[in-house]
Protein backbone atom coordinates (compact mmCIF):
# COMPACT_ATOMS: atom_id res chain seq x y z
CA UNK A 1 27.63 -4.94 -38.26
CA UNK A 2 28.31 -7.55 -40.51
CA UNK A 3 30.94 -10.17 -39.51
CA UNK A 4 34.07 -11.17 -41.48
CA UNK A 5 32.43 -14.89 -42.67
CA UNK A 6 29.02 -12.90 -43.79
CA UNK A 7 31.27 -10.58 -45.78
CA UNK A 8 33.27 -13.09 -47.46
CA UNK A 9 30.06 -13.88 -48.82
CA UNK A 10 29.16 -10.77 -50.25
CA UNK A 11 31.28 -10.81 -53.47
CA UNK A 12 29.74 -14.63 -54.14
CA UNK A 13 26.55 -13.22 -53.68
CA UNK A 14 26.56 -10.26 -55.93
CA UNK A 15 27.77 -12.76 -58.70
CA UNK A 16 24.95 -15.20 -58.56
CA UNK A 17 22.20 -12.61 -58.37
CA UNK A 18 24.33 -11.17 -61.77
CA UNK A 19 24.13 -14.32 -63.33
CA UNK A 20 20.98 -14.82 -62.48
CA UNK A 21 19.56 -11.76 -63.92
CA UNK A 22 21.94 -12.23 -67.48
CA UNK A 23 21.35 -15.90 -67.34
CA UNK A 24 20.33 -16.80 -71.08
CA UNK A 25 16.77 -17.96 -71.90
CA UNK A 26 18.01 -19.40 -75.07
CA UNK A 27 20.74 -22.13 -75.57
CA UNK A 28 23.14 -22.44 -78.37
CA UNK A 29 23.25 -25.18 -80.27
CA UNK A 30 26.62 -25.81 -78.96
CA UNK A 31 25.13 -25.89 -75.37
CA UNK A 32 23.14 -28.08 -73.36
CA UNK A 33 19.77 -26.92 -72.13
CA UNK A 34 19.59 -27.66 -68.03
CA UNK A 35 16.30 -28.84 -67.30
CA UNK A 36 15.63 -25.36 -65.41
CA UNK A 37 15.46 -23.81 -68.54
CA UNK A 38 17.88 -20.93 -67.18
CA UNK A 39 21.87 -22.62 -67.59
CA UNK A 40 23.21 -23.45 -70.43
CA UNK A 41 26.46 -25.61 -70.09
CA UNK A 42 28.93 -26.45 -72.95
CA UNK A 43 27.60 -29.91 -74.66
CA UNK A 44 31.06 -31.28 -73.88
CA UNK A 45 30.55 -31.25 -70.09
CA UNK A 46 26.65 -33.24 -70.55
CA UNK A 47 27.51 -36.71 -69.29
CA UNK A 48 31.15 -36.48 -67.67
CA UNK A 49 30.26 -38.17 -64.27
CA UNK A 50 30.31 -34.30 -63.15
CA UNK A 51 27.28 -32.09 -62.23
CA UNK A 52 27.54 -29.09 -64.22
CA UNK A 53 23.56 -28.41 -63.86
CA UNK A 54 22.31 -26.51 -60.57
CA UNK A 55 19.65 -29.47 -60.47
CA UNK A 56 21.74 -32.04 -62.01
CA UNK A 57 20.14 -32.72 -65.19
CA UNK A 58 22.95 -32.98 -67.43
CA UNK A 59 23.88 -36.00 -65.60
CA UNK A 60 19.90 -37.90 -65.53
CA UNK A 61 19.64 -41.49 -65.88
CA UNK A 62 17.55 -40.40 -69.06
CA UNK A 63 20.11 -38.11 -70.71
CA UNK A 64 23.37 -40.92 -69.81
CA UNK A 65 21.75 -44.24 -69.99
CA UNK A 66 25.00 -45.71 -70.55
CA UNK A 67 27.31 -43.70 -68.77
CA UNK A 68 27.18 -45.17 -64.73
CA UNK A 69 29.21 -48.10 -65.94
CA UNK A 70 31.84 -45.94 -67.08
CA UNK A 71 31.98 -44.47 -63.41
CA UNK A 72 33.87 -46.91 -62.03
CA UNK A 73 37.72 -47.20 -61.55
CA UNK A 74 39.85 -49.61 -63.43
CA UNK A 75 39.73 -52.75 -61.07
CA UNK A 76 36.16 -51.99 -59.81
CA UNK A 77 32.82 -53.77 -60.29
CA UNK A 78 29.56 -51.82 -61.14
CA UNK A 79 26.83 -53.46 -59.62
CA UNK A 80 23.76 -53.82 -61.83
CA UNK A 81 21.48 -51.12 -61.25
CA UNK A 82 23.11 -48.55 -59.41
CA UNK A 83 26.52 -46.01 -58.95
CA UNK A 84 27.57 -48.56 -56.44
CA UNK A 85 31.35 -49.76 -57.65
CA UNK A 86 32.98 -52.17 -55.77
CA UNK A 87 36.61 -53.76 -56.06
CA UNK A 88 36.65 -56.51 -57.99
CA UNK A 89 39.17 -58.43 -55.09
CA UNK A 90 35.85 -58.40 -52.75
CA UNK A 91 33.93 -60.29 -55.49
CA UNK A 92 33.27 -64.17 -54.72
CA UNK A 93 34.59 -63.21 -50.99
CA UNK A 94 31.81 -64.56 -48.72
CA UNK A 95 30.26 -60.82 -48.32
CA UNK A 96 27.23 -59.31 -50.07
CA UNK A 97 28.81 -55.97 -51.39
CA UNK A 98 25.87 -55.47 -53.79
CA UNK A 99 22.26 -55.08 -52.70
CA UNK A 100 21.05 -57.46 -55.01
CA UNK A 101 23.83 -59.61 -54.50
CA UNK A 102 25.36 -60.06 -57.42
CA UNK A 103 28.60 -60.26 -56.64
CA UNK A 104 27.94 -63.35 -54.56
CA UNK A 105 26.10 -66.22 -55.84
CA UNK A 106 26.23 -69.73 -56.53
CA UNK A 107 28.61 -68.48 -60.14
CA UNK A 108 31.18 -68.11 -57.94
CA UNK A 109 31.57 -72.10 -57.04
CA UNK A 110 30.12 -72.88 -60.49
CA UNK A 111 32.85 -70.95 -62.25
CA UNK A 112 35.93 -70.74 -60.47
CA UNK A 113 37.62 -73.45 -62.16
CA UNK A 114 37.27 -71.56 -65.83
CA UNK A 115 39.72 -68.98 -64.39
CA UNK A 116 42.55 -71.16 -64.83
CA UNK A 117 42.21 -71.53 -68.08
CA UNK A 118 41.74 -67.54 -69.17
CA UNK A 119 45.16 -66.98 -69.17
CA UNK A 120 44.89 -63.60 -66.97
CA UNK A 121 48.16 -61.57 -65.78
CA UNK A 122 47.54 -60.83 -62.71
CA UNK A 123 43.97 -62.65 -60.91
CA UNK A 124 40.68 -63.27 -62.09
CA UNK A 125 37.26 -63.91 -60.69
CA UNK A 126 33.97 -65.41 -61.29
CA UNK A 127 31.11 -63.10 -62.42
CA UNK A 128 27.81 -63.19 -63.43
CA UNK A 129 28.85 -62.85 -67.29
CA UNK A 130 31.46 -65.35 -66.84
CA UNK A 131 35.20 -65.18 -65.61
CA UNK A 132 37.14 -62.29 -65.55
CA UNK A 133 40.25 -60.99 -65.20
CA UNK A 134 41.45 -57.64 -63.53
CA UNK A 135 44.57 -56.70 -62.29
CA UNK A 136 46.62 -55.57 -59.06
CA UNK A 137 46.17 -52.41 -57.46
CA UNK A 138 47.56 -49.09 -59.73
CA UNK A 139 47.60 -51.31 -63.11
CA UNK A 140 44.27 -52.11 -65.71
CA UNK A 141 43.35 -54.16 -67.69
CA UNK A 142 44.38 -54.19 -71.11
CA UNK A 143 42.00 -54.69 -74.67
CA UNK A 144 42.92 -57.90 -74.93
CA UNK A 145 41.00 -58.72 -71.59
CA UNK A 146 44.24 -60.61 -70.16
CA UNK A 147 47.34 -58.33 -69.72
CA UNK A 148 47.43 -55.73 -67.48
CA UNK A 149 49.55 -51.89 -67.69
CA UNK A 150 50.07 -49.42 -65.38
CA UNK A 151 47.10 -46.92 -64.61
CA UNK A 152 48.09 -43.64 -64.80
CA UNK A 153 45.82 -42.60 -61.53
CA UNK A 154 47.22 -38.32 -61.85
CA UNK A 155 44.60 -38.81 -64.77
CA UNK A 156 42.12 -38.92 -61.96
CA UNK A 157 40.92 -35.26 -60.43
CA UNK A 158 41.72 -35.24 -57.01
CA UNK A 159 44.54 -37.98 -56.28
CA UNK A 160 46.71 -35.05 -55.09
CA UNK A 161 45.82 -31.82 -54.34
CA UNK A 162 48.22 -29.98 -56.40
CA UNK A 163 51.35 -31.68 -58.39
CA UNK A 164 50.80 -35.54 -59.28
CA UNK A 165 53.67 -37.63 -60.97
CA UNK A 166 52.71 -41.08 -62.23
CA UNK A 167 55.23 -43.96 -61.63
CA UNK A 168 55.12 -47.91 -62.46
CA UNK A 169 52.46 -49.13 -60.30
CA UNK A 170 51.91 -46.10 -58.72
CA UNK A 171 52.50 -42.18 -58.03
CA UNK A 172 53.61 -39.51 -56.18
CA UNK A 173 52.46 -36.29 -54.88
CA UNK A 174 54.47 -32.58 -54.69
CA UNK A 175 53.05 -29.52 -54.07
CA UNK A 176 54.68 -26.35 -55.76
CA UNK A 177 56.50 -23.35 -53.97
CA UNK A 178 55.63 -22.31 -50.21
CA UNK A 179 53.41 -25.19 -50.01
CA UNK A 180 54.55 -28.48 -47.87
CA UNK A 181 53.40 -32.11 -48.34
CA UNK A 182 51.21 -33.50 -45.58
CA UNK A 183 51.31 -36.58 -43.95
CA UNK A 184 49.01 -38.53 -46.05
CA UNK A 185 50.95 -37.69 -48.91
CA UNK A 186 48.70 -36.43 -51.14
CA UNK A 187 47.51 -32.91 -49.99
CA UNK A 188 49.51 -29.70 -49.17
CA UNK A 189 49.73 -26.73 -46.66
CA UNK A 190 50.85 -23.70 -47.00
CA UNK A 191 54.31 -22.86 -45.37
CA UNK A 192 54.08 -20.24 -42.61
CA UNK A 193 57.15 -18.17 -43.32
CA UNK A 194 58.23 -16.10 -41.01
CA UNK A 195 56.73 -18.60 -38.40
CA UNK A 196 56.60 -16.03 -36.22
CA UNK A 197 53.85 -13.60 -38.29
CA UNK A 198 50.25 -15.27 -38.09
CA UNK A 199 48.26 -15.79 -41.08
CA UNK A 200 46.37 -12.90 -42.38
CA UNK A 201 43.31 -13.46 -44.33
CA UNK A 202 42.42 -10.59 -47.10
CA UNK A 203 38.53 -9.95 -47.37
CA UNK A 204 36.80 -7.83 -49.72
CA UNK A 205 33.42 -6.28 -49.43
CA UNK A 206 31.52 -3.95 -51.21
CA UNK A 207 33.19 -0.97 -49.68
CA UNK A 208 36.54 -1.78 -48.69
CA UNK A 209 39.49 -4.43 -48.36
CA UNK A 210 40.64 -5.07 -44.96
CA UNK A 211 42.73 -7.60 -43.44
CA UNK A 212 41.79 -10.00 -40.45
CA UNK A 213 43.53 -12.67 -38.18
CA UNK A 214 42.00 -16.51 -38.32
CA UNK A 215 40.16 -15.44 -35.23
CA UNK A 216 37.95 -12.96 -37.18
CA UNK A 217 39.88 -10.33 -35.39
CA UNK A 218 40.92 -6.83 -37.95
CA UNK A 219 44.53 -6.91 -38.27
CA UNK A 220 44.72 -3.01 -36.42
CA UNK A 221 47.77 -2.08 -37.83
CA UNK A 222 46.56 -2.31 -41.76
CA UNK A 223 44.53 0.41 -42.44
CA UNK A 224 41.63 -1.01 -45.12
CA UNK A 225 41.65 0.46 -48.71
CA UNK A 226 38.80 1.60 -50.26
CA UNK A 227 36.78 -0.32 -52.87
CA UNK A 228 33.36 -0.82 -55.08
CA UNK A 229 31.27 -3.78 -55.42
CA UNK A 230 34.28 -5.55 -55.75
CA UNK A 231 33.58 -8.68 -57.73
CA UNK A 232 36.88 -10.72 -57.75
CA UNK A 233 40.25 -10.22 -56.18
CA UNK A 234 43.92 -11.90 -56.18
CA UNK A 235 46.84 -11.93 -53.78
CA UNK A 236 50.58 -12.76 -55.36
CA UNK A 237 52.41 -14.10 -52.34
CA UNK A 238 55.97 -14.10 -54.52
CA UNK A 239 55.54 -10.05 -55.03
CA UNK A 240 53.52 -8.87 -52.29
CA UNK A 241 50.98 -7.59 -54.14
CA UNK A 242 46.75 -7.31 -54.05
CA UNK A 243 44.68 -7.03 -57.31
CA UNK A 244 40.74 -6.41 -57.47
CA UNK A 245 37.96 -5.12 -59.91
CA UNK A 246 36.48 -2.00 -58.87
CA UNK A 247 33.22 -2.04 -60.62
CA UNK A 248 32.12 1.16 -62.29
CA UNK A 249 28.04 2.19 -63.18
CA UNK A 250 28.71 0.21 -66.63
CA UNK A 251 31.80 -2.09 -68.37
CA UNK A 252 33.82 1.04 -69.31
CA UNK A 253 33.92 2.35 -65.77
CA UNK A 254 35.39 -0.93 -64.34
CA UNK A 255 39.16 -0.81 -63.48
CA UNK A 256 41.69 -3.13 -62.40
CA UNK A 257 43.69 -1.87 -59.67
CA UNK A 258 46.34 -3.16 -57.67
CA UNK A 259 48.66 -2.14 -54.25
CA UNK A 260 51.49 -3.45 -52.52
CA UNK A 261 51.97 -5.05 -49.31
CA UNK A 262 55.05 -5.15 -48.25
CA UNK A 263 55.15 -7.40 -45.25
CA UNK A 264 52.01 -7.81 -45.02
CA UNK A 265 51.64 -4.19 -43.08
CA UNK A 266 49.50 -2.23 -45.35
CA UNK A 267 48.18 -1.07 -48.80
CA UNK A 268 51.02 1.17 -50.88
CA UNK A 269 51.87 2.28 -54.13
CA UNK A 270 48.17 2.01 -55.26
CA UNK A 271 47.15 1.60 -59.12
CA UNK A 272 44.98 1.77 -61.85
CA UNK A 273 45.27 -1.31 -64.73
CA UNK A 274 43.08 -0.29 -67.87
CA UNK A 275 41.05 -2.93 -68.92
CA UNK A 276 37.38 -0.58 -69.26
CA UNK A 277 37.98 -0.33 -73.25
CA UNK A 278 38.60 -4.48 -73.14
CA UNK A 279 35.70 -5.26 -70.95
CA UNK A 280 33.59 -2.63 -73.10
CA UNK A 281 34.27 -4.38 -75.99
CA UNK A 282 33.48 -8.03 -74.69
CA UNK A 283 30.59 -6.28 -73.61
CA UNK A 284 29.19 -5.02 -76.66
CA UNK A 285 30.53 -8.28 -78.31
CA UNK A 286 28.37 -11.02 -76.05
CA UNK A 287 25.35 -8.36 -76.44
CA UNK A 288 25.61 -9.18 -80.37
CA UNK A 289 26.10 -12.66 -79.62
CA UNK A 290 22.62 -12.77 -77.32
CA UNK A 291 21.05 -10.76 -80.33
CA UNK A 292 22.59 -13.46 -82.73
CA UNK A 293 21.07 -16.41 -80.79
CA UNK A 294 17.88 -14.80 -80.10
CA UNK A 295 16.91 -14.12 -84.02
CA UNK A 296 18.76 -16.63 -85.12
């Protein structure tokens, strides 16, 4: 029997061996050819400091030659030669940050005294190409190399976990309804409301939907509802309600349905969505496409 992690699984796996089997041979000329001459990715996302490859290769040193010293945050140091960035307040400090060194080194003496006469906002320090200015922590530096302007850091994925709200000098983090604000102020959690009722965890196989406790342990008094290959599958917590695709044999069988759980205590009022004469005519649509790019 298989257990509840191995069939959470199940759904991701079906939809990689899919898209492996329909991955395109042939890119667009919109698209970016990975180097495993399967994916194709949009040209937009080649070089974004993000792997969008499965190996990577829209990111190579080859394809981006100038892009690792845009990787770095405002305030930050790239040192020559690698993806290392370091703050620019532990240049000049005494400590080798770089491993070539380069952010130590007899400029740091030789220079020093030029920073008083840059004119810089906030602080400056010696480097290798001279003095330079940077500026306290939550601002950057400004085109004019001197002043310095708040850095809007919700502009960077990942400061907070779901709401961000820049402020001068710095930010703050929410979360959005039945979610709480942890302590380190930048993630959330979701509220457990009635604290009394454990969290349920909804898991879809190829055969069924059934409801388990953290544990792994089936919740005994839902009864599972029965499914097919379902591929994808949504819970709205504000009306009680569980949606899934229930694949057919082809893109006009596949339906949309949705049932209610009220109180979390089992599957009602059970329906049927119809989205088979949508999907049939995406279908039929990326099949011309594929045609399209093959001849073309």
């Amino acid at each position: 029997m298989l257990t509840p992690p191995l069939l959470l699984l199940l759904p991701l796996l079906s939809a990689l061996v899919a898209a492996a089997i329909d991955a395109p041979k042939t890119c667009s000329p919109k698209q970016f050819a990975c180097r495993d001459q399967i994916t194709c990715i949009s040209k937009g996302w080649r070089c974004d400091g993000e792997r969008d490859c499965p190996d990577g290769s829209d990111e190579a040193p080859e394809i981006c030659p100038q892009s690792k010293a845009q990787r770095c945050q405002p305030n930050e140091h790239n040192c020559l030669g690698t993806e290392l960035c370091v703050p620019m307040s532990r240049l000049c400090n005494g400590v080798q940050d770089c491993m070539d060194g380069s952010d130590e080194g007899p400029h740091c003496r030789e220079l020093r005294g030029n920073c008083s006469r840059l004119g810089c906002q906030h602080h400056c320090v010696p480097t290798l190409d001279g003095p330079t200015c940077y500026c306290n922590s939550s601002f950057q530096l400004q085109a004019d190399g001197k002043t310095c302007k708040d850095f809007d850091e919700c502009s960077v994925y990942g400061t907070c976990s779901q709401l961000c709200t820049n402020t001068d000098g710095s930010f703050i983090c929410g979360c959005v309804e039945g979610y709480l604000l942890q302590p380190d102020n930048r993630s959330c959690k979701a509220k457990n409301e009635p604290v009394d009722r454990p969290p349920v965890l909804l898991i879809a196989n190829s055969q069924n939907i059934l409801a388990t406790y953290l544990s792994g342990a089936q919740v005994s008094t839902i009864t599972p509802t029965s499914t097919r290959q379902t591929t994808a599958m949504d819970f709205s917590y504000a009306n009680e309600t569980v949606c899934w695709v229930h694949v057919g044999d082809n893109a006009a069988q596949t339906q949309l349905k949705c049932a209610r759980m009220p109180g979390l205590k089992g599957f009602v009022d059970e329906h049927t969505i119809n989205i088979s004469l949508s999907l049939h005519r995406r279908s039929r649509k990326r099949a011309q496409e594929n045609e399209v790019t093959q001849h073309g």
